[in-house]
C-alpha atoms as a PDB file:
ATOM      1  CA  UNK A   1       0.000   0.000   0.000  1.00  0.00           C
ATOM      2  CA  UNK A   2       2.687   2.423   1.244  1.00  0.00           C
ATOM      3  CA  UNK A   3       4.707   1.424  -2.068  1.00  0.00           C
ATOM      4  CA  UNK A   4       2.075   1.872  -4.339  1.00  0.00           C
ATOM      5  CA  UNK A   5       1.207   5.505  -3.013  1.00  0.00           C
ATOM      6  CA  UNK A   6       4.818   6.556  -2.811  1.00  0.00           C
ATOM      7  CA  UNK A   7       5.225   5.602  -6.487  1.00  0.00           C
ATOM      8  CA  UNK A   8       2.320   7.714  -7.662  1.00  0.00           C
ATOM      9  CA  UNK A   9       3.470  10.401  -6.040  1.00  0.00           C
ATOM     10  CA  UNK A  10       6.833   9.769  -7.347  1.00  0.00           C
ATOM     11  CA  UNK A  11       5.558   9.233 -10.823  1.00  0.00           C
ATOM     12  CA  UNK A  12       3.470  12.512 -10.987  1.00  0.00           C
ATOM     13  CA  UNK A  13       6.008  14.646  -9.456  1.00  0.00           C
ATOM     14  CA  UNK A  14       8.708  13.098 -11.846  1.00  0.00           C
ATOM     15  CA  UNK A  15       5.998  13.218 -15.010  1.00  0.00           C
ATOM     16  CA  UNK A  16       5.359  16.944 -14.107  1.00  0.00           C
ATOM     17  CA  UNK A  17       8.574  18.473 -13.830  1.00  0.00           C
ATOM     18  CA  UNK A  18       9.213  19.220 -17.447  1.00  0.00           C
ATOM     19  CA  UNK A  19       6.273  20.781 -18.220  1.00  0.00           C
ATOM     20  CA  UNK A  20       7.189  24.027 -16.761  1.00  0.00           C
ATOM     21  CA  UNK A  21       9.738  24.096 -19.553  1.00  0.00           C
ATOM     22  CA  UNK A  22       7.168  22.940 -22.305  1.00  0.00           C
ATOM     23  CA  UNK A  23       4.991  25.880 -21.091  1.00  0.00           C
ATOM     24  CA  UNK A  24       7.588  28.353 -20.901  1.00  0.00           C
ATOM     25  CA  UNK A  25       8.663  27.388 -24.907  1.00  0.00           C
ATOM     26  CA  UNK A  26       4.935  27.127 -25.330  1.00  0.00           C
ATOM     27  CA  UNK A  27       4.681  30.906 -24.305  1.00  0.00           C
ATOM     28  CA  UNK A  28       8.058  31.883 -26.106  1.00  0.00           C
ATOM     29  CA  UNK A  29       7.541  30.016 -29.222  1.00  0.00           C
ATOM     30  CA  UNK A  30      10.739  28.699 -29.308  1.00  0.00           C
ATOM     31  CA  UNK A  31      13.244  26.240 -27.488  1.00  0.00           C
ATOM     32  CA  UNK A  32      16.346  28.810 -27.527  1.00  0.00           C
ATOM     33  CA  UNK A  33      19.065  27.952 -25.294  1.00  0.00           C
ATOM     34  CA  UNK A  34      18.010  24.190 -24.390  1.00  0.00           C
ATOM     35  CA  UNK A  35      20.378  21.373 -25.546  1.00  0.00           C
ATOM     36  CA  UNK A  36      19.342  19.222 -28.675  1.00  0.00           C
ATOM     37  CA  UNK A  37      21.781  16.314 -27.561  1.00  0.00           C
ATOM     38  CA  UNK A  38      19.889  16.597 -24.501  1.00  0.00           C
ATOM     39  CA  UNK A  39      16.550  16.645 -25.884  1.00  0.00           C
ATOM     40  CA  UNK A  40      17.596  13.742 -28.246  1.00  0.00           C
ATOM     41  CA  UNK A  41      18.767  11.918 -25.370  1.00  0.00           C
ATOM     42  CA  UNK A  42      15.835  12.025 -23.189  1.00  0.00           C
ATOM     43  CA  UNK A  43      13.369  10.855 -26.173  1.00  0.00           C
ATOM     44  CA  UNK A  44      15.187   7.615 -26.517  1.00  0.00           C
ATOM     45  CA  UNK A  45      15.420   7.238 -22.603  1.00  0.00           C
ATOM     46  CA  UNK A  46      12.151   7.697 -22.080  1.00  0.00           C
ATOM     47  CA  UNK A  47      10.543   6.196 -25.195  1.00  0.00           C
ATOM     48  CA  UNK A  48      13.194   2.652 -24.139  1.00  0.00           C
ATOM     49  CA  UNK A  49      11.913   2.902 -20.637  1.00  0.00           C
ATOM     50  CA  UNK A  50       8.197   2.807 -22.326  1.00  0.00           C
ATOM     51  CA  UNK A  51       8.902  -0.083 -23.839  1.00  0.00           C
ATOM     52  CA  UNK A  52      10.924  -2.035 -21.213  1.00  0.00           C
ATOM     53  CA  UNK A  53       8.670  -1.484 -18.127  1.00  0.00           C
ATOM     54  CA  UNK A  54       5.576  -4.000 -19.398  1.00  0.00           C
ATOM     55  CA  UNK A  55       8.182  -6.168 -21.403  1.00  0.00           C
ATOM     56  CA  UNK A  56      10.260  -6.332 -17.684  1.00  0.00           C
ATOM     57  CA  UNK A  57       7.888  -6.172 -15.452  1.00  0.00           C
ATOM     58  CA  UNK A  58       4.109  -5.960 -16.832  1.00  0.00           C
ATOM     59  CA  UNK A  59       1.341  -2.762 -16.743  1.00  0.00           C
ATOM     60  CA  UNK A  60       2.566  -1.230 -14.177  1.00  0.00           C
ATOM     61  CA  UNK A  61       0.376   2.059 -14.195  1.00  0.00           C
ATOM     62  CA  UNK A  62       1.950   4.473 -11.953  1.00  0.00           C
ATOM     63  CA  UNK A  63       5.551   4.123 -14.317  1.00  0.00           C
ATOM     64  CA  UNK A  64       3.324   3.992 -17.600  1.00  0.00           C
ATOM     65  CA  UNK A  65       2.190   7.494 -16.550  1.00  0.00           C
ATOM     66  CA  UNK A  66       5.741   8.998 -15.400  1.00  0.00           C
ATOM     67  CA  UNK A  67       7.297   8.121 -18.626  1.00  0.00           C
ATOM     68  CA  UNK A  68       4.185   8.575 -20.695  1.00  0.00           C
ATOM     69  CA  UNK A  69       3.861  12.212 -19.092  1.00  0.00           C
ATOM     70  CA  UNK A  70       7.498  12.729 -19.690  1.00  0.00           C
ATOM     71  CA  UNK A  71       7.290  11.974 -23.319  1.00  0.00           C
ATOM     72  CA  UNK A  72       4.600  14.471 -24.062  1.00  0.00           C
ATOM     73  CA  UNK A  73       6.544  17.257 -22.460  1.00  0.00           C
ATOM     74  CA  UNK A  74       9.602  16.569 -24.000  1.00  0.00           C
ATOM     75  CA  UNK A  75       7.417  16.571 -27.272  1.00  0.00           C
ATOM     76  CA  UNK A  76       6.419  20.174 -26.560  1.00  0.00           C
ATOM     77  CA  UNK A  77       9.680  20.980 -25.729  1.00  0.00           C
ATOM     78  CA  UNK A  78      11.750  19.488 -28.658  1.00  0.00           C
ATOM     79  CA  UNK A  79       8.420  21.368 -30.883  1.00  0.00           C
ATOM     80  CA  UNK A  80       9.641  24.742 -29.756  1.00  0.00           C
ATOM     81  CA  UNK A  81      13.056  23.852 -30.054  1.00  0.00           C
ATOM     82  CA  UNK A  82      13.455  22.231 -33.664  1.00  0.00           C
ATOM     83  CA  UNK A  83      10.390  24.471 -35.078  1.00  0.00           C
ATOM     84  CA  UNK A  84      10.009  27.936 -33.166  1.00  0.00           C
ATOM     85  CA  UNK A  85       7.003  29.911 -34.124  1.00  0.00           C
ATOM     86  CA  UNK A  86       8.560  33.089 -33.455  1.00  0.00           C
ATOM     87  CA  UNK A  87      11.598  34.825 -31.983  1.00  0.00           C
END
């Protein structure tokens, strides 16, 4: 019970912490200043870690979500970044 709670909280905190970022580029229209090696490197993290959790270890819904949530900030993100809308 205690582990199950403690890794939704962990997943949500850990899902939400880009999205300040993908707001802020959001707002700014462009990714200026933020790595692309970085960027790169956290897609295929996170997109491997996507794939590995049910192959490893089944559904498991509370890392689904972390890494799912992760993905579609760092989608926003590397948006802004590749393709600004303005400057």
């Amino acid at each position: 019970m205690i582990g199950g709670l403690l890794g939704w909280i962990g997943a949500i905190a850990y899902a939400c912490c880009a999205f300040p970022q993908a707001v802020r580029c959001w707002r700014n229209g462009h990714g200026e200043g933020l790595s692309a090696t970085m960027l790169w490197v956290w897609l295929v993290g996170g997109v491997s870690m996507l794939i590995a959790i049910p192959l490893k270890f089944g559904w498991v819904p509370w890392l689904m979500m972390n890494y799912a949530g992760n993905i579609s900030a760092l989608l926003i993100i590397m948006r802004y970044h590749f393709w600004p809308s303005r400057r």
